[in-house]
Each structure stands twice: as C-alpha cells, then as structure tokens.
N, C-alpha and C. Protein backbone atom coordinates (compact mmCIF):
# COMPACT_ATOMS: atom_id res chain seq x y z
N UNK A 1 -7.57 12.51 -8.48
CA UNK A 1 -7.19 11.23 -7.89
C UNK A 1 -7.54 11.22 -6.42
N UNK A 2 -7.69 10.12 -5.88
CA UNK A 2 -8.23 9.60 -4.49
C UNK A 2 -6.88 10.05 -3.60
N UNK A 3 -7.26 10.33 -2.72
CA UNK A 3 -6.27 10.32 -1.55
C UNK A 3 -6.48 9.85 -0.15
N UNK A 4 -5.78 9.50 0.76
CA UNK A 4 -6.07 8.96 1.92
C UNK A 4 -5.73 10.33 2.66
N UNK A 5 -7.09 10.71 3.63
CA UNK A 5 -6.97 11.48 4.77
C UNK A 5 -5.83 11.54 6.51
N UNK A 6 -5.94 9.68 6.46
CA UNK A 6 -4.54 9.28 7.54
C UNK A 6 -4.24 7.80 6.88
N UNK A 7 -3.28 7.26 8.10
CA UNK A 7 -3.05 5.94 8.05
C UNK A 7 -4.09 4.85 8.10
N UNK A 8 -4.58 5.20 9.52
CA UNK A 8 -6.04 4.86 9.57
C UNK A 8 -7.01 4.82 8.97
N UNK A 9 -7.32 5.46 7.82
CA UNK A 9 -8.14 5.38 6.98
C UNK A 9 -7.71 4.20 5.46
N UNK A 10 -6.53 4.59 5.11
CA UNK A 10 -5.47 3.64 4.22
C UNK A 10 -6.17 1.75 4.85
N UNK A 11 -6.10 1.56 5.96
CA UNK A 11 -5.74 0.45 6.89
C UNK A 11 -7.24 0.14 6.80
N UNK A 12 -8.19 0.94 7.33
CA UNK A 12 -9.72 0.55 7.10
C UNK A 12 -10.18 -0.10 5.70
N UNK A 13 -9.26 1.04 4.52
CA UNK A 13 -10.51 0.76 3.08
C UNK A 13 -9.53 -0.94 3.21
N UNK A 14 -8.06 -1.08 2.93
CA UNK A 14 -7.40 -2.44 2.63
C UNK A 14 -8.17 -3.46 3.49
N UNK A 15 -8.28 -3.56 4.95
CA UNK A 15 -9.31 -4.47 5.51
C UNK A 15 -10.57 -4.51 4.66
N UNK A 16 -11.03 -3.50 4.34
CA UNK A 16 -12.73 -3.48 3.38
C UNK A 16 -12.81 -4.24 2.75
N UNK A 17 -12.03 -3.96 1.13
CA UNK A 17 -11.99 -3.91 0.11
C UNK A 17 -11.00 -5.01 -0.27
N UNK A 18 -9.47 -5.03 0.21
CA UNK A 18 -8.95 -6.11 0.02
C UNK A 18 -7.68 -6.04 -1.32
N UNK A 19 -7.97 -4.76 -2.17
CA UNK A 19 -6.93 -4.96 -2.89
C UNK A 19 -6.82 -3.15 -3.20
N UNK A 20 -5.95 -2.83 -3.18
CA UNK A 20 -5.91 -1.13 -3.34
C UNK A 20 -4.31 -1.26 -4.50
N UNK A 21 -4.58 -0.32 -5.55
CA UNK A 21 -3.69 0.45 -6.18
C UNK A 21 -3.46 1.14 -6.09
N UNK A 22 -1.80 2.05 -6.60
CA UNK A 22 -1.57 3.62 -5.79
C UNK A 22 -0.36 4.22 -7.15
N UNK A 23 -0.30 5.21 -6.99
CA UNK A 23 1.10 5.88 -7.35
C UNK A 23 1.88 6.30 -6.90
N UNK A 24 3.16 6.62 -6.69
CA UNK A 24 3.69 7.34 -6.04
C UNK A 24 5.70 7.54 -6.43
N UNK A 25 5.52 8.91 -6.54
CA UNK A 25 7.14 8.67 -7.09
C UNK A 25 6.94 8.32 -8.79
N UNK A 26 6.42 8.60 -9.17
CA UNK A 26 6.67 7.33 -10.54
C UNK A 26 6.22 6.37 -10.95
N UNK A 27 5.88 5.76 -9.67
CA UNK A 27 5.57 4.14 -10.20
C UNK A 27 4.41 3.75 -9.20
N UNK A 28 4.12 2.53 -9.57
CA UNK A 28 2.60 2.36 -9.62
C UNK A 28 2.72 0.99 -8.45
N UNK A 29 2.06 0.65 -7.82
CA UNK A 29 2.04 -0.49 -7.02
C UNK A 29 0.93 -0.83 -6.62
N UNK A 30 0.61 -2.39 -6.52
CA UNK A 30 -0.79 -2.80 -5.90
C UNK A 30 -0.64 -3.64 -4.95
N UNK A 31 -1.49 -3.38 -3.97
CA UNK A 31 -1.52 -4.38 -2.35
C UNK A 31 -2.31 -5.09 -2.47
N UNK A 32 -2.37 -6.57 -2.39
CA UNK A 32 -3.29 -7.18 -1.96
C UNK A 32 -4.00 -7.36 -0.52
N UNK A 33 -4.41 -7.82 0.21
CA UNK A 33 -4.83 -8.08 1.55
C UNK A 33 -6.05 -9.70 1.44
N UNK A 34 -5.40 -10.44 0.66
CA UNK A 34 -6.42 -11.64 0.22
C UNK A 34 -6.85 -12.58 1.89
N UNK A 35 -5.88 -12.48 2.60
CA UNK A 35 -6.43 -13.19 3.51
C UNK A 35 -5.55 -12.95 5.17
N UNK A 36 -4.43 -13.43 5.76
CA UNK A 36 -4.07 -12.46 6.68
C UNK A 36 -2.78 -11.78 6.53
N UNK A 37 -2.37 -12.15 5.74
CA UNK A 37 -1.39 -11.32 4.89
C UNK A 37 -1.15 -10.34 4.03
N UNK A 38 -0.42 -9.23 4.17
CA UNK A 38 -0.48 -8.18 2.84
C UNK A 38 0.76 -8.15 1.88
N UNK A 39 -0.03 -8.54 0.61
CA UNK A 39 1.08 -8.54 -0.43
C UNK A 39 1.13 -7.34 -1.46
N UNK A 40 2.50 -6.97 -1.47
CA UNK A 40 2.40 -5.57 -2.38
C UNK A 40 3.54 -6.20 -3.60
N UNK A 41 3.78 -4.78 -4.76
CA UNK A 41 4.33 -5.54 -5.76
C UNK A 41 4.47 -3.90 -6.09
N UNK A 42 5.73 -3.72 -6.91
CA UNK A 42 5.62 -2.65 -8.19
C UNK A 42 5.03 -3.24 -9.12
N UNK A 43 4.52 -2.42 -10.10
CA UNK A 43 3.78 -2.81 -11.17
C UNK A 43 5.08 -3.55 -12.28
N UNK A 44 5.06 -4.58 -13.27
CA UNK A 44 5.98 -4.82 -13.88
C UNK A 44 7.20 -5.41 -13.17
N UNK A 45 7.34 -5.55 -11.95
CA UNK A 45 8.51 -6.32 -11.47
C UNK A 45 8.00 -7.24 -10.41
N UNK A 46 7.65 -8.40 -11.03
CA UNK A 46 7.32 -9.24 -9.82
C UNK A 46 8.33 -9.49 -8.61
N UNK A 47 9.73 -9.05 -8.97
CA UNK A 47 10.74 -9.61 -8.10
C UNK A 47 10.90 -8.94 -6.87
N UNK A 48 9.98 -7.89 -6.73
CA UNK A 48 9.96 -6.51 -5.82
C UNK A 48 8.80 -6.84 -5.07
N UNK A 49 8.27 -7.80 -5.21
CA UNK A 49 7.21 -8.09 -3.83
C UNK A 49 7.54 -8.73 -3.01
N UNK A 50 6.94 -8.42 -1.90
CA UNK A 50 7.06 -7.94 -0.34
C UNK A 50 6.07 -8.58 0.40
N UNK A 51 5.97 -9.59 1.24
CA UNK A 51 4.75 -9.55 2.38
C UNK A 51 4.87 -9.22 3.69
N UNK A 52 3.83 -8.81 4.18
CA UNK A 52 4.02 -8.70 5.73
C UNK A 52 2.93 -9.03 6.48
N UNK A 53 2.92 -9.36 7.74
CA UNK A 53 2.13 -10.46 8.49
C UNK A 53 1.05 -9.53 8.71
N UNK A 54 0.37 -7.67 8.57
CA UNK A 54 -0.97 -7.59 8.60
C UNK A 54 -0.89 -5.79 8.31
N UNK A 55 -1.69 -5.28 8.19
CA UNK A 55 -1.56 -3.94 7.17
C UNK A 55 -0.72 -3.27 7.92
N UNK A 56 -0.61 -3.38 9.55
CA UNK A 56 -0.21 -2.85 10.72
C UNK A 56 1.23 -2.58 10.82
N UNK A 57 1.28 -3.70 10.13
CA UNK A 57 3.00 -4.17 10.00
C UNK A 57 3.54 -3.59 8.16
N UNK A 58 2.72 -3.76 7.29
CA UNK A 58 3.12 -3.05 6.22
C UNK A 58 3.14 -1.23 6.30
N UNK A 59 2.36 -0.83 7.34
CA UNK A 59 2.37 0.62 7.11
C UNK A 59 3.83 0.75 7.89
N UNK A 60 4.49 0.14 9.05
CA UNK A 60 5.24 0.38 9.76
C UNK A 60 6.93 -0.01 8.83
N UNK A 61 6.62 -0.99 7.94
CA UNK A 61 7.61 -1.61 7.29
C UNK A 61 8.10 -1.53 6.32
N UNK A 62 6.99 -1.18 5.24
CA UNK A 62 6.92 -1.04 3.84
C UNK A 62 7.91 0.28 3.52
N UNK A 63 8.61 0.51 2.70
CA UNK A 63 8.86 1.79 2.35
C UNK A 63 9.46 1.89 0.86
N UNK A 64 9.04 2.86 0.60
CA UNK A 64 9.69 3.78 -1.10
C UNK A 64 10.46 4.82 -0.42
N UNK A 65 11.72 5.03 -2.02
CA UNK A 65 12.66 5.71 -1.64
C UNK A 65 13.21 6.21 -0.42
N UNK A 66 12.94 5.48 0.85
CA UNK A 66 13.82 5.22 1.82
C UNK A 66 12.23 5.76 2.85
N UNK A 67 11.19 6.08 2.26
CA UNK A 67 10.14 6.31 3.48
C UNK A 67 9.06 5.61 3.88
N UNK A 68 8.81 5.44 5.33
CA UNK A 68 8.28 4.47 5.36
C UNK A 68 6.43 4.46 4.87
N UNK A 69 6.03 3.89 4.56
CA UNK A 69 4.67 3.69 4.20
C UNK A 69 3.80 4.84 4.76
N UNK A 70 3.81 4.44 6.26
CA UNK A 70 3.03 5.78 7.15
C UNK A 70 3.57 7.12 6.95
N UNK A 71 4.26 7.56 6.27
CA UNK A 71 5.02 8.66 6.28
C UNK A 71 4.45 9.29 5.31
N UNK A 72 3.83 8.03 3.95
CA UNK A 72 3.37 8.60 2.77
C UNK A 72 2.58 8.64 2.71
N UNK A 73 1.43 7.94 3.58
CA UNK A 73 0.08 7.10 3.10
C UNK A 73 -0.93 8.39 2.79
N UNK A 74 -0.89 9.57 3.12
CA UNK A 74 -1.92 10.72 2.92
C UNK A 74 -1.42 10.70 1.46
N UNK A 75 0.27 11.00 0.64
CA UNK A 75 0.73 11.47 -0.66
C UNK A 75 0.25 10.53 -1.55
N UNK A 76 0.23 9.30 -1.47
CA UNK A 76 -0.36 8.94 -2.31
C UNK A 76 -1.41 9.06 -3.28
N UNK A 77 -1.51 8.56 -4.63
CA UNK A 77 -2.46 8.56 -5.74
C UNK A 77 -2.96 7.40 -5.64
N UNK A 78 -4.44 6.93 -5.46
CA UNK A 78 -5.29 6.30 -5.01
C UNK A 78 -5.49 5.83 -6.40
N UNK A 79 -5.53 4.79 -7.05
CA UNK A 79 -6.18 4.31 -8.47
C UNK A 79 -7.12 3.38 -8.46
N UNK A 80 -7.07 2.88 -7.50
CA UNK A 80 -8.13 1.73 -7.70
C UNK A 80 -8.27 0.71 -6.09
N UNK A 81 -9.81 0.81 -5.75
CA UNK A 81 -9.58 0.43 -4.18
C UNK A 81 -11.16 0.11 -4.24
C-alpha cells in the first residue's frame, strides 16, 4: 500500500489529483478536494462528513480517534489517489 512521506506531500497529491482514499484504524475514508473546499466522509456513513475551508485547514482539523490528521498523514494506507 501507498504511503505518504510528510504532510506536505499528502497536501500536494489532494491539490493534484483532487480525490484521495485511505485507511486507517479500521476504516476507510475518502477526501474530496472538488473545488475550494475539502470534503471527507467515512466510508458507509454519510452522516460523518466533514468540510473544511482548504487541505491546510483539514490537516490541522481533521482527526481520527482523537489525532489530528497531521499527526497521521505518513500512517496512513493510501488506496486510491
């Protein structure tokens, strides 16, 4: 599986590419980045999505089991980007 080297790199491919999938913990989640907003979601629970005003602000904001995004972004399982 794919992994991210830093944050910075996480933040580059989502500007790129625009939609990244991941694993982590268990469960599965996908980000969008459709336009200046980033929308994330667990897989199967729409009620668990989240936006935030730019990836900058989701790495700083976002968090699983109590950590924040930047904390994980190297652990992650990369599925689709």
């Amino acid at each position: 599986m794919d992994k991210y080297a830093s944050v910075k790199e996480f933040i580059d491919d989502l500007e790129l590419v625009g939609e990244i999938e991941f694993s982590y913990g268990g469960k599965m989640y996908s980000i969008a980045y459709p336009d200046s907003t980033v929308l994330v979601v667990e897989y199967g629970k729409p009620e668990t999505e989240q936006v935030f005003a730019s990836p900058e602000e989701f790495v700083e904001k976002f968090e699983i089991d109590g950590k924040r995004f930047k904390e994980i972004a190297t652990d992650i399982n990369v599925l689709l980007h």
